[in-house]
C-alpha atoms as a PDB file:
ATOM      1  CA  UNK A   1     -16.526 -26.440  31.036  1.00  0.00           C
ATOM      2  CA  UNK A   2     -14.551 -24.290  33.904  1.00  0.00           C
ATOM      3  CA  UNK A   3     -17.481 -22.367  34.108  1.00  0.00           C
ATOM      4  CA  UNK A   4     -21.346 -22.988  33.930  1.00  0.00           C
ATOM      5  CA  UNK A   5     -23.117 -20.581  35.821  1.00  0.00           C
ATOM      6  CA  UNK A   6     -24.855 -17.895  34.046  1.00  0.00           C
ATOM      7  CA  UNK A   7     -23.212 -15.039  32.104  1.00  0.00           C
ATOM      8  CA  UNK A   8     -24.103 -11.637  32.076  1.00  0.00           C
ATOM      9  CA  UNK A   9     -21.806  -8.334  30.213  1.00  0.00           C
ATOM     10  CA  UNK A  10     -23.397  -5.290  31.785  1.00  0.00           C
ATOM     11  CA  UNK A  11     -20.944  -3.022  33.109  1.00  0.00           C
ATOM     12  CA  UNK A  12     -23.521  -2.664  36.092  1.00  0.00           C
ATOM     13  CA  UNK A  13     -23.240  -5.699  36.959  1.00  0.00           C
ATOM     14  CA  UNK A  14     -20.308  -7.969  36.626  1.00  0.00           C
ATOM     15  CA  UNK A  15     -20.663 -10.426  39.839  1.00  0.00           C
ATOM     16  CA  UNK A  16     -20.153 -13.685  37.657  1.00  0.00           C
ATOM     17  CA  UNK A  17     -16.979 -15.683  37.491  1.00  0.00           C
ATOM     18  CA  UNK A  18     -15.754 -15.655  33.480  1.00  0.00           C
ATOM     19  CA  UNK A  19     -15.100 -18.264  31.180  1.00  0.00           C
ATOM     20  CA  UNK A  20     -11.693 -19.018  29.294  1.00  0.00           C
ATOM     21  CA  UNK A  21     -10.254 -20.028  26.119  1.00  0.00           C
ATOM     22  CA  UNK A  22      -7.101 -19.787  23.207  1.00  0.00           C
ATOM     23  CA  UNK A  23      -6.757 -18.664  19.849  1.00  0.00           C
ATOM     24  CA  UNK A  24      -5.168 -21.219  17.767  1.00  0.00           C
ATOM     25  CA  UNK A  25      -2.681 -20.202  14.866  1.00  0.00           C
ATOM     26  CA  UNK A  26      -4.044 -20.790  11.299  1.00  0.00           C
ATOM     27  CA  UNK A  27      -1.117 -21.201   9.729  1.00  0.00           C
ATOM     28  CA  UNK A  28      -1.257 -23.882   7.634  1.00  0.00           C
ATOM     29  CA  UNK A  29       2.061 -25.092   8.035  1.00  0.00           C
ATOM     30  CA  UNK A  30       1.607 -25.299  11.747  1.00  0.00           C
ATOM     31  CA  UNK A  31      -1.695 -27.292  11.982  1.00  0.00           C
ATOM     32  CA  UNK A  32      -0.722 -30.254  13.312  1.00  0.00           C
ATOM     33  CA  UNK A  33       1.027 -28.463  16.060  1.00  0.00           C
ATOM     34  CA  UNK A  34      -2.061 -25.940  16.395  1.00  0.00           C
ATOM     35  CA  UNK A  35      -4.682 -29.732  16.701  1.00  0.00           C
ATOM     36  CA  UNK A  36      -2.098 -30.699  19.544  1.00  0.00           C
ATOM     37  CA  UNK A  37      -2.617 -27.329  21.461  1.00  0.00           C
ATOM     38  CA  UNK A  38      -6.758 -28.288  20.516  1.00  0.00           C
ATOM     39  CA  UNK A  39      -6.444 -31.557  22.234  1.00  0.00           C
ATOM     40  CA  UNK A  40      -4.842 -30.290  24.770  1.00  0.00           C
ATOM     41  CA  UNK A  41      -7.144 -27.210  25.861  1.00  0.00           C
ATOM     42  CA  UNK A  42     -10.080 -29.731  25.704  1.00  0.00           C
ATOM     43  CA  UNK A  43      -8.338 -32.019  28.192  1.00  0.00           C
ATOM     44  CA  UNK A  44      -7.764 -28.998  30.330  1.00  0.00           C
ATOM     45  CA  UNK A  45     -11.407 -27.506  30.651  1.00  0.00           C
ATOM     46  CA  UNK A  46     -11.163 -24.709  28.154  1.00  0.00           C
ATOM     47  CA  UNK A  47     -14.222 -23.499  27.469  1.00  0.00           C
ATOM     48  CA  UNK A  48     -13.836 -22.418  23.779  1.00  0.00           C
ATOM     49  CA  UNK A  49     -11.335 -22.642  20.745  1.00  0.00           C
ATOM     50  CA  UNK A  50     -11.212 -19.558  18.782  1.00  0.00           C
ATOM     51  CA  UNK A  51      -9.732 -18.894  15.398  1.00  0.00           C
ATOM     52  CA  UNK A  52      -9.302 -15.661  13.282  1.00  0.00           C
ATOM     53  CA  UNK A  53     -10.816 -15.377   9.714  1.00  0.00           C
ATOM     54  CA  UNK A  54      -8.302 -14.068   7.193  1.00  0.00           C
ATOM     55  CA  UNK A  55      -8.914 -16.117   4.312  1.00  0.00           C
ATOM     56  CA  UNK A  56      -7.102 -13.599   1.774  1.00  0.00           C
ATOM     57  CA  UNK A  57      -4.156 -14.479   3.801  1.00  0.00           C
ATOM     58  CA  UNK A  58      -1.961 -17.795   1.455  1.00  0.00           C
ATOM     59  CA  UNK A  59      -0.879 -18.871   4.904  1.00  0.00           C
ATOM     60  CA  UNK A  60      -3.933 -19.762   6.450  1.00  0.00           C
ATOM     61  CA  UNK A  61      -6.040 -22.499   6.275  1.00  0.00           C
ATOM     62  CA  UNK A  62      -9.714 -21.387   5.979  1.00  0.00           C
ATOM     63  CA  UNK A  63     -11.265 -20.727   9.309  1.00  0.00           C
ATOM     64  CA  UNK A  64     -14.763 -22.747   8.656  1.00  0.00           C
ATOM     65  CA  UNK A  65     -13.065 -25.652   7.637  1.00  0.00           C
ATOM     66  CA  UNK A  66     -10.653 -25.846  10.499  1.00  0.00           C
ATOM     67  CA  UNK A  67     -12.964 -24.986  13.117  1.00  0.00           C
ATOM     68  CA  UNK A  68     -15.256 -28.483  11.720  1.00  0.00           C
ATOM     69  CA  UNK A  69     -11.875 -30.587  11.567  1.00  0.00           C
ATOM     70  CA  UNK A  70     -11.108 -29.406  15.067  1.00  0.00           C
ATOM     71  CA  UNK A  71     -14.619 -30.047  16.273  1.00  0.00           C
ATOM     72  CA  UNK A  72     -14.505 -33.745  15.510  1.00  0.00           C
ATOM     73  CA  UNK A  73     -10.813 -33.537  16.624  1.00  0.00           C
ATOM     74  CA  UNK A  74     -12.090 -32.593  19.968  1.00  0.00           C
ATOM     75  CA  UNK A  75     -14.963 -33.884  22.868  1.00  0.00           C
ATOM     76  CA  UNK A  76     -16.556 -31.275  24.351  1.00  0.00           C
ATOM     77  CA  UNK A  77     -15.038 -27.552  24.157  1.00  0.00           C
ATOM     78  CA  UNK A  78     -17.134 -24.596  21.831  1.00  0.00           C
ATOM     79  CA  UNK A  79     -15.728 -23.391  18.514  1.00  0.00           C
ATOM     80  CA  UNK A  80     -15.675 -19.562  17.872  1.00  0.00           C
ATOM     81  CA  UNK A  81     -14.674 -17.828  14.904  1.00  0.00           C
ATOM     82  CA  UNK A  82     -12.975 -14.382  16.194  1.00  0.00           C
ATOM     83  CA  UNK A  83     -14.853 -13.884  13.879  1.00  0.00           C
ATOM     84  CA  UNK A  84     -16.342 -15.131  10.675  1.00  0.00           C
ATOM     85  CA  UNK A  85     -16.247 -11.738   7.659  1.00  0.00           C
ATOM     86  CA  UNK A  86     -19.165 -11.255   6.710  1.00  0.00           C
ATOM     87  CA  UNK A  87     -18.552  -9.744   3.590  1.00  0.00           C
ATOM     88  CA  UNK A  88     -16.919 -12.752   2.459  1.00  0.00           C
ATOM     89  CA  UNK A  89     -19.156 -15.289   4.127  1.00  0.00           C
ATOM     90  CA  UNK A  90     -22.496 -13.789   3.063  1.00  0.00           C
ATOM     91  CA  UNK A  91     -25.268 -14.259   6.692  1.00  0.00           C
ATOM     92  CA  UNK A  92     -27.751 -16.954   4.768  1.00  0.00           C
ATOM     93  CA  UNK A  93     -24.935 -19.001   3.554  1.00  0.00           C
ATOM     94  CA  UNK A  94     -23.218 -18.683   6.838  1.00  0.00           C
ATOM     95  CA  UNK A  95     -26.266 -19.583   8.929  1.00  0.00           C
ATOM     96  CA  UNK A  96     -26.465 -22.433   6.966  1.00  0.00           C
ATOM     97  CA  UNK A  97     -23.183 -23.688   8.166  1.00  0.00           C
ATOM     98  CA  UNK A  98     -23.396 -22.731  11.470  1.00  0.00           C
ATOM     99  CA  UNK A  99     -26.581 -24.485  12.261  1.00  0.00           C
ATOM    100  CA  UNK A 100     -25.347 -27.733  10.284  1.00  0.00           C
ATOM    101  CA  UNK A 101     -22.094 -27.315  12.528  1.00  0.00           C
ATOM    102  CA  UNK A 102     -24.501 -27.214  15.574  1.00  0.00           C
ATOM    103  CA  UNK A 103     -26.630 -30.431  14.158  1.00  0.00           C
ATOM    104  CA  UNK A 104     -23.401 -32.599  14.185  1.00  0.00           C
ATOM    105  CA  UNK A 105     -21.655 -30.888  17.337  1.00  0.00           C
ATOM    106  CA  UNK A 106     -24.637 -29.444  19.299  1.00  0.00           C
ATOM    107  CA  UNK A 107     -23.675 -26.449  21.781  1.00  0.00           C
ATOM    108  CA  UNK A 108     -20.372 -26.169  20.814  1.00  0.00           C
ATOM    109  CA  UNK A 109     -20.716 -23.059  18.651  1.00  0.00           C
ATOM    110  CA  UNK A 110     -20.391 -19.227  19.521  1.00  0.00           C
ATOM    111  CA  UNK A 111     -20.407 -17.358  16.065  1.00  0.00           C
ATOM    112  CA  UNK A 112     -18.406 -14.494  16.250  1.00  0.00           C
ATOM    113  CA  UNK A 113     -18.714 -12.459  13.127  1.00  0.00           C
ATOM    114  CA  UNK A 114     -17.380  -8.713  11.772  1.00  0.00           C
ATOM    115  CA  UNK A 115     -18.402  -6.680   8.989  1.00  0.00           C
ATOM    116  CA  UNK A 116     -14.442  -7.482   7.608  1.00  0.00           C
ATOM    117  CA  UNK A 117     -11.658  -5.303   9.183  1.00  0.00           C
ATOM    118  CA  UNK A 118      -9.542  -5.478   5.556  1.00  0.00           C
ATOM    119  CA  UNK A 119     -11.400  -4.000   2.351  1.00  0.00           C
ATOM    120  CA  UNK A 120      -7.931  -4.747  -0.128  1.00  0.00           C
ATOM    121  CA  UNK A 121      -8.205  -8.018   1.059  1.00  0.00           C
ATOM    122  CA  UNK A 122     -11.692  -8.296   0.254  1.00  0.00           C
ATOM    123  CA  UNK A 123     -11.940  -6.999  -2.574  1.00  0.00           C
ATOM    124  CA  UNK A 124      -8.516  -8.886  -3.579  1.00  0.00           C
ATOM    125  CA  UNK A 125     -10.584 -12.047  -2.980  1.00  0.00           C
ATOM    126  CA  UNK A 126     -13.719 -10.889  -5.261  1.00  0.00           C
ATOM    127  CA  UNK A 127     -15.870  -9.018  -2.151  1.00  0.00           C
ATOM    128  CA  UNK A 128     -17.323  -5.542  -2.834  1.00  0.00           C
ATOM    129  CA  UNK A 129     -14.916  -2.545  -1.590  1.00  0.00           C
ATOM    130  CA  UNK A 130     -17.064  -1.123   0.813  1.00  0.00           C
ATOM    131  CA  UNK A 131     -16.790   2.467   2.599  1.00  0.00           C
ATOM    132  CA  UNK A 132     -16.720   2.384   6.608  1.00  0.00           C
ATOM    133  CA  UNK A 133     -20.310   3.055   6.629  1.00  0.00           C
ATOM    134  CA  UNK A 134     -21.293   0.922   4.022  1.00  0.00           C
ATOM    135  CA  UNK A 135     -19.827  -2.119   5.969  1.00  0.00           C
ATOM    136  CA  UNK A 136     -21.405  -0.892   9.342  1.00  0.00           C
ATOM    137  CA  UNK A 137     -24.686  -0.996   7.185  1.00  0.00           C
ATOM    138  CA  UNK A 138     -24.193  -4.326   5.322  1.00  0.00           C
ATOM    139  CA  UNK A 139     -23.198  -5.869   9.023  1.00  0.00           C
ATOM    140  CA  UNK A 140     -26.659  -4.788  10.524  1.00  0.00           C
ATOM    141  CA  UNK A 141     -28.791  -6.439   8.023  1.00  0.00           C
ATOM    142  CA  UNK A 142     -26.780  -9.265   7.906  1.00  0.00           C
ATOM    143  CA  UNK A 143     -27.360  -9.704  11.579  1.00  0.00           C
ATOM    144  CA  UNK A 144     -31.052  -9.006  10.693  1.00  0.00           C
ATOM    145  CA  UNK A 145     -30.601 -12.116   8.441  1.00  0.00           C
ATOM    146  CA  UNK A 146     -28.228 -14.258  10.465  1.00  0.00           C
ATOM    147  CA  UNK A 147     -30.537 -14.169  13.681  1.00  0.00           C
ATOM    148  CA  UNK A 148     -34.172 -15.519  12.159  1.00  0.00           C
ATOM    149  CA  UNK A 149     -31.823 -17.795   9.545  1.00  0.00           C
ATOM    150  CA  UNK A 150     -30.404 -18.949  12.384  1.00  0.00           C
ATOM    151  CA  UNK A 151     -33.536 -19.955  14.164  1.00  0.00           C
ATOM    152  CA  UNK A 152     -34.662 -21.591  11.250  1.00  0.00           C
ATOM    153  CA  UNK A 153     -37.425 -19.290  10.342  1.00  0.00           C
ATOM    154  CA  UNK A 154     -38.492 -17.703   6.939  1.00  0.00           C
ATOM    155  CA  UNK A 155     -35.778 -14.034   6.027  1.00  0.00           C
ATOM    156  CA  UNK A 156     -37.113 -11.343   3.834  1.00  0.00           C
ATOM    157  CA  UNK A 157     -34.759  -8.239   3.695  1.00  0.00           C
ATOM    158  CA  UNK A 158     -34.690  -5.693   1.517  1.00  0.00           C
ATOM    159  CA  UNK A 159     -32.167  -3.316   2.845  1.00  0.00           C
ATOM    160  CA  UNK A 160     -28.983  -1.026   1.242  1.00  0.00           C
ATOM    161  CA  UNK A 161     -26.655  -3.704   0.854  1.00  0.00           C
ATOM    162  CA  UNK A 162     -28.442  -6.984   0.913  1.00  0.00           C
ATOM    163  CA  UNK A 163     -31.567  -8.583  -0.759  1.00  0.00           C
ATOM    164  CA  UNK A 164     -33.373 -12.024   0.374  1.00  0.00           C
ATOM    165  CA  UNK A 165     -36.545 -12.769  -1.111  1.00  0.00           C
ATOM    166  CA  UNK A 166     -37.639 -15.067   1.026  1.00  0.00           C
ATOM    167  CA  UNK A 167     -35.362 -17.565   2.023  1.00  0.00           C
ATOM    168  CA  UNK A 168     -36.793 -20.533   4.074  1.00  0.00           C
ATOM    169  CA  UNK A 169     -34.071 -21.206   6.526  1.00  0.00           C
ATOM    170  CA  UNK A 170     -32.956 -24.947   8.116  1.00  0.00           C
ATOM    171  CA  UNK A 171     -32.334 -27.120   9.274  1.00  0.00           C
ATOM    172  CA  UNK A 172     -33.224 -24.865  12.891  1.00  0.00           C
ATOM    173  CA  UNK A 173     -29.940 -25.895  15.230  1.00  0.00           C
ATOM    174  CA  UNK A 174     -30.058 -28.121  17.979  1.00  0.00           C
ATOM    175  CA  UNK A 175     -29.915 -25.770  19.773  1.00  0.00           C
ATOM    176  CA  UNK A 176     -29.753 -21.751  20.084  1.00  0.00           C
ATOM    177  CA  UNK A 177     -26.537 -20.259  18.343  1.00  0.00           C
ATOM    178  CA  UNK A 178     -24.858 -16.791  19.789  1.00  0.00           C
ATOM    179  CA  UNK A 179     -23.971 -14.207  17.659  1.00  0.00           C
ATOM    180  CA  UNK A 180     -21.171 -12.040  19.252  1.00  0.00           C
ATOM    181  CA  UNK A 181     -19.896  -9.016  16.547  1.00  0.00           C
ATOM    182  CA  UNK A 182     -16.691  -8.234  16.538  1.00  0.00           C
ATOM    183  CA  UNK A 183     -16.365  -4.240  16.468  1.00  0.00           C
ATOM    184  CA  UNK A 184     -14.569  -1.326  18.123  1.00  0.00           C
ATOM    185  CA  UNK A 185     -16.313   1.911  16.384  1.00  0.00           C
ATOM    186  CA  UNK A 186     -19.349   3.880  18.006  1.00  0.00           C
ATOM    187  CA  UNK A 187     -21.430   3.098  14.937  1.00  0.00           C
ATOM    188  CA  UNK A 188     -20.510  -1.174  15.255  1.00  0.00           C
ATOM    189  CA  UNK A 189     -20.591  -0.992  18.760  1.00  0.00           C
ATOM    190  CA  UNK A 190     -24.155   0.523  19.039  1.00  0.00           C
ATOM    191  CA  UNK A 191     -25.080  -1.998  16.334  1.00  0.00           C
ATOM    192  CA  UNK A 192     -23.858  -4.420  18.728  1.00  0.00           C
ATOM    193  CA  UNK A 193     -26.184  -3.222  21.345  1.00  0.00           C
ATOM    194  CA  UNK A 194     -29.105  -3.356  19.577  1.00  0.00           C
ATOM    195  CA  UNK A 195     -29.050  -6.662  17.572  1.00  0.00           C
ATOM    196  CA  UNK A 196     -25.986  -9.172  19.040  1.00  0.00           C
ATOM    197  CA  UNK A 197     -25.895 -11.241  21.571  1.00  0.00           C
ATOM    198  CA  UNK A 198     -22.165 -10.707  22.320  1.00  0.00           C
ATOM    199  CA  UNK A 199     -19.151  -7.890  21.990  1.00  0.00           C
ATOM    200  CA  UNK A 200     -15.879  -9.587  21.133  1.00  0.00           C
ATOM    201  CA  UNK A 201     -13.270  -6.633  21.914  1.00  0.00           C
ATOM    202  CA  UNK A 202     -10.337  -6.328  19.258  1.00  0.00           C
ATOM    203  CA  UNK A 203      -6.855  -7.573  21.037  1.00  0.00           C
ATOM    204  CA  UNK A 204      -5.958  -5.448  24.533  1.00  0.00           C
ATOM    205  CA  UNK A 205      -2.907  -3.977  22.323  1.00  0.00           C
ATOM    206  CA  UNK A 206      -5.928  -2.380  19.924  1.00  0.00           C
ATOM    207  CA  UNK A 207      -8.285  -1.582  22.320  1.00  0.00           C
ATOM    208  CA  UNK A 208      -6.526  -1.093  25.566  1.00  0.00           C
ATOM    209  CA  UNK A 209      -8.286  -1.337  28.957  1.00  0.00           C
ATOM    210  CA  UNK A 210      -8.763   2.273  29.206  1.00  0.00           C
ATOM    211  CA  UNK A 211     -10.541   2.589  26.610  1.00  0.00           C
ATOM    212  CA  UNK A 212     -12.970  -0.175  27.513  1.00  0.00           C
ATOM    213  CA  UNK A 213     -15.254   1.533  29.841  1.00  0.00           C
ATOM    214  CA  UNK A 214     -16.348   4.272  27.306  1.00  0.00           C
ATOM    215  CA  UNK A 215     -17.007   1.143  24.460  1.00  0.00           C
ATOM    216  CA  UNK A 216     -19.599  -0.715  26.910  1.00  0.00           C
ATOM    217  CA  UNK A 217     -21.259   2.663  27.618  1.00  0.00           C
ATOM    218  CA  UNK A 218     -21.941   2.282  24.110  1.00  0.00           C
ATOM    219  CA  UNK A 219     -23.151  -0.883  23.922  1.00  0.00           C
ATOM    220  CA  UNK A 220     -24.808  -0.693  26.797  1.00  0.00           C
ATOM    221  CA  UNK A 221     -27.269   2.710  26.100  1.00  0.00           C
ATOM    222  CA  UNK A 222     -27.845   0.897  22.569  1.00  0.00           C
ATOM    223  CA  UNK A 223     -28.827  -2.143  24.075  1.00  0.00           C
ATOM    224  CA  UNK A 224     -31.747   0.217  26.668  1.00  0.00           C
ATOM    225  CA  UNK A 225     -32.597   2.219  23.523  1.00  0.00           C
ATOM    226  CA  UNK A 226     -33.684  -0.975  21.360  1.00  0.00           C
ATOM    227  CA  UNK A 227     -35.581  -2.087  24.392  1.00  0.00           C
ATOM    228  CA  UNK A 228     -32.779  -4.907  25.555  1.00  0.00           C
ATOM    229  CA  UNK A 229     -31.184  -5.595  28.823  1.00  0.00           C
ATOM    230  CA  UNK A 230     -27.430  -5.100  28.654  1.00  0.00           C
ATOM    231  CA  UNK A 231     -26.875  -7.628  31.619  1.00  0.00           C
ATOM    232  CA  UNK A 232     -27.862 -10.205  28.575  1.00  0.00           C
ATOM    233  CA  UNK A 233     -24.881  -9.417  26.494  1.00  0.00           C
ATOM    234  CA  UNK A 234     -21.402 -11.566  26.586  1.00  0.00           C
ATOM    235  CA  UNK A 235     -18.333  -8.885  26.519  1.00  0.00           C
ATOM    236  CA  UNK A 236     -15.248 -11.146  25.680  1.00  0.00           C
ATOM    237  CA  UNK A 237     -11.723  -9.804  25.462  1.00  0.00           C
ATOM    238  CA  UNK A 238      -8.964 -11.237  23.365  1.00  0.00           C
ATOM    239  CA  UNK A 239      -5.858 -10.878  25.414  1.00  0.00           C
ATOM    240  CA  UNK A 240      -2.586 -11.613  23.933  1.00  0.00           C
ATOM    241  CA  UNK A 241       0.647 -11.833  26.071  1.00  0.00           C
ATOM    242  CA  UNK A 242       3.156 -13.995  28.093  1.00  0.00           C
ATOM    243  CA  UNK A 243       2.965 -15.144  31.294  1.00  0.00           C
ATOM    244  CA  UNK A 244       6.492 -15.327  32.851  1.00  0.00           C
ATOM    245  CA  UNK A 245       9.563 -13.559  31.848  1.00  0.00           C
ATOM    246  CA  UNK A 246       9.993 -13.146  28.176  1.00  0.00           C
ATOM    247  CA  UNK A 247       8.177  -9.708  27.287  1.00  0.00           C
ATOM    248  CA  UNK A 248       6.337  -9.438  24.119  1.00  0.00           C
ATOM    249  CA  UNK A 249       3.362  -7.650  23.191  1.00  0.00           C
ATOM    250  CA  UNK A 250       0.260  -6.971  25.380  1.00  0.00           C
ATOM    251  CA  UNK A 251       0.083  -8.571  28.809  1.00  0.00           C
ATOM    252  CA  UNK A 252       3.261  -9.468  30.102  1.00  0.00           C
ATOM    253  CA  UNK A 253       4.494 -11.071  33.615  1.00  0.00           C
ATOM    254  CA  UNK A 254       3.819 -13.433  37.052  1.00  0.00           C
ATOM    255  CA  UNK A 255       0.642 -15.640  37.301  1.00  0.00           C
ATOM    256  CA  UNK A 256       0.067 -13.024  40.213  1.00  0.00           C
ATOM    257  CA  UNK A 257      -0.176 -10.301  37.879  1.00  0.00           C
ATOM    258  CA  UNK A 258      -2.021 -12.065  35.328  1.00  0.00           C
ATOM    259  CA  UNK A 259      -4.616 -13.514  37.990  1.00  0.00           C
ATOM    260  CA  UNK A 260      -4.934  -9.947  39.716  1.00  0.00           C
ATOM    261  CA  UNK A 261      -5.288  -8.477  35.656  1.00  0.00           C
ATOM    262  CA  UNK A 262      -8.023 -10.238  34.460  1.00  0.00           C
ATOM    263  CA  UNK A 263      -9.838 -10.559  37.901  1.00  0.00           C
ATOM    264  CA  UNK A 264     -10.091  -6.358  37.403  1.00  0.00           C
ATOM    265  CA  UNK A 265     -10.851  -6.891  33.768  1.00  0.00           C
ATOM    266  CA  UNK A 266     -13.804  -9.144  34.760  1.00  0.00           C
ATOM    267  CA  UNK A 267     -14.900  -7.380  37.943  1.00  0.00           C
ATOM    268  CA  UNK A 268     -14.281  -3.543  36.824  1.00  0.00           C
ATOM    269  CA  UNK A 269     -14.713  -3.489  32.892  1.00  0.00           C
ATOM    270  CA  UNK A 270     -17.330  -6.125  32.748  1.00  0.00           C
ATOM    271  CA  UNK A 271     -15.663  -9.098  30.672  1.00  0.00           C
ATOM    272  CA  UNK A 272     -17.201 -12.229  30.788  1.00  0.00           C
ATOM    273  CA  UNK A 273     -15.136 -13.906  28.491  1.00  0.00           C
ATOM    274  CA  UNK A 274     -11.143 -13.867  27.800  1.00  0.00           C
ATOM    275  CA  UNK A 275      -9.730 -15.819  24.966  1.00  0.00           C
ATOM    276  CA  UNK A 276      -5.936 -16.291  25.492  1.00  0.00           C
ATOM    277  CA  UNK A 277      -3.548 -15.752  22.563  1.00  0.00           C
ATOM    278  CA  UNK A 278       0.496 -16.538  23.229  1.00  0.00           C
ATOM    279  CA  UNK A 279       2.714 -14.413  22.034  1.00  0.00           C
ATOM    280  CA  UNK A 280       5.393 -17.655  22.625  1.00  0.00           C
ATOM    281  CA  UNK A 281       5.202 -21.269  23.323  1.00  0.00           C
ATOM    282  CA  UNK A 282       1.802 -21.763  22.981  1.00  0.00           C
ATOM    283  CA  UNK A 283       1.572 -25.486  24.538  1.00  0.00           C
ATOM    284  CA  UNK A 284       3.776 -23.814  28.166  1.00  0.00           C
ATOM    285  CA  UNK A 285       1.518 -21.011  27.731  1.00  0.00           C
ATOM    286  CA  UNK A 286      -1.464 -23.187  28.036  1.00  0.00           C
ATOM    287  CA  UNK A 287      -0.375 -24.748  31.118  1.00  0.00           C
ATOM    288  CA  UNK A 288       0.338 -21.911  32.934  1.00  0.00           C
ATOM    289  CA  UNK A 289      -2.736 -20.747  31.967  1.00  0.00           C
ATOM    290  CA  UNK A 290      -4.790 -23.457  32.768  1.00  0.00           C
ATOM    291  CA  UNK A 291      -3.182 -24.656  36.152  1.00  0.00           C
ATOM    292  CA  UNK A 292      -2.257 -21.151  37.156  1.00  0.00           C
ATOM    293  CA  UNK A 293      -3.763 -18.428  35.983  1.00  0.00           C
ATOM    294  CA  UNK A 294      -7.587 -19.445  35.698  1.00  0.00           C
ATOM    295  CA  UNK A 295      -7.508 -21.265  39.386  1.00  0.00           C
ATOM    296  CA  UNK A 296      -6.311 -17.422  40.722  1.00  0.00           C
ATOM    297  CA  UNK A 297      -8.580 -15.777  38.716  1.00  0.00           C
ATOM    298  CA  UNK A 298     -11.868 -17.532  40.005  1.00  0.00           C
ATOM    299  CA  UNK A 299     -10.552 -17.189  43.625  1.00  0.00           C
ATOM    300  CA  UNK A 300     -10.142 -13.540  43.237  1.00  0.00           C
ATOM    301  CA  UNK A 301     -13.669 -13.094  42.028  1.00  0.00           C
ATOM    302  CA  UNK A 302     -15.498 -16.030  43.780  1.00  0.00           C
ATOM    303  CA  UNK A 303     -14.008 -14.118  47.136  1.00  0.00           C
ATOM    304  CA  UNK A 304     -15.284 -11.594  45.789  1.00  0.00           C
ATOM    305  CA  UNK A 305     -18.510 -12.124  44.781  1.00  0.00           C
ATOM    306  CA  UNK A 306     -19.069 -14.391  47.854  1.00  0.00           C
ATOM    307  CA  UNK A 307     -17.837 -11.666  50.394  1.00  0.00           C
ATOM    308  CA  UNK A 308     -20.512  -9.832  52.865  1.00  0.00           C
END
């Protein structure tokens, strides 16, 4: 991978050199294109494929599904799901797949998981219409179920919005699986400090940068009040754009201003992690990314971080 020194999310303390990778298109009419731009991030170093999880959408190709296909499509980068709903994909059933997914293709999964962003589509595909703080509920116990299911371990919960009576999890995963949430509200966001091992931020046109420093305050003060370390969460930010001329949504322009962007994202909002989505030509997007943009980036930070 580009990057294998340790990673740390604490706004505190953001002296480590990030990690990199692209959100593929589910579309199922574009797969074969979207396994070319899979091969081809591998090849480069990428450290993760991601993939959104809309499955009441006709277009798209379920998310689990594609994210095994690609996996044996692929050598060594991570999957992430960005991220798995929860309310449709209920936390034993989904620990079961994740740690079967990390049996056949160990360390090469982040789960990234949401309490479900969509409640028509939900409920359009038979989920339970839940109110804002009934999915902020059902998403902490299913964490509270995901994380020992996920170490293989024995689950009883009997909480508001879930019941398990004693499910004996396994097969335990080759090896430890992350669970980043997905989240933007106070209420997620502190649930993200206390239980998950990761924040994946919403796209930079949702939650722009200046919002991001008052979001990892939050996470950050739950984290201390549960008796964790912040330093030990990720903080990854989906960032979608062009690099070059061409305009489009989010972050637009020069490798410079790119490299100089996400350098200050990293060093000054505390992201760890940035998972690329093109707004055009994905496969000249990836090359400028990967020959271009990353190589600045590091420079910027390792002088940096190496600098008296």
């Amino acid at each position: 991978m580009l990057n294998d020194g340790p990673i740390v999310g604490d706004m505190t303390d953001q002296r480590r050199l990030p990690r990199f990778g692209i959100s593929l298109d589910p579309e199922a009419a574009r797969h074969s294109d979207a396994l070319r731009l899979a091969r081809a991030a591998d090849a480069g170093g990428l450290d993760y494929l991601a993939v959104q999880d809309h499955p009441y959408q006709p277009q798209h190709l379920d998310s689990w599904t594609w994210l095994t296909y690609l996996a044996g499509q692929t050598e060594r980068i991570a999957l992430l799901p960005d991220v798995a709903d929860l309310q449709l994909r209920p936390p034993a059933m989904l620990a079961k797949a994740a740690t079967t997914f990390d049996r056949l293709h160990s360390g090469r999964l982040a789960l990234g998981v949401g309490g479900g962003a969509f409640a028509d589509g939900i409920a359009a595909m038979g989920g339970t219409r839940r109110t804002n703080a009934d999915m902020v509920t059902y998403t902490e116990e299913a964490l509270r179920i995901l994380r020992p299911a996920l170490a293989g371990d024995v689950v009883h919960l009997n909480g508001r919005q879930h019941r398990v009576e004693g499910y004996h999890a396994g097969p335990a995963p080759a090896s430890p699986i992350s669970v980043w949430l997905g989240g933007q509200g106070p209420r997620m966001l502190a649930v993200t400090g206390r239980l998950a091992d990761g924040w994946i931020s919403p796209l930079n046109i949702y939650v722009p940068p200046a919002e991001v420093p008052a979001k990892q305050h939050i996470i950050d003060e739950s984290a201390r009040s549960a008796g964790r370390d912040p330093r030990q969460i990720r903080r990854i930010y989906n960032v979608i754009g062009t690099i070059g001329r061409g305009g489009g949504p989010g972050l637009s322009g020069s490798v410079e201003l790119w490299a100089d962007t996400l350098a200050d994202w990293s060093a000054r909002l505390g992201f760890d992690t940035f998972i690329f989505w093109p707004a055009v030509a994905p496969h000249t997007q990836l090359d400028l990314f990967v020959h271009n943009v990353i190589p600045a980036v590091r420079d910027r930070l390792h002088t940096e971080v190496t600098a008296p």
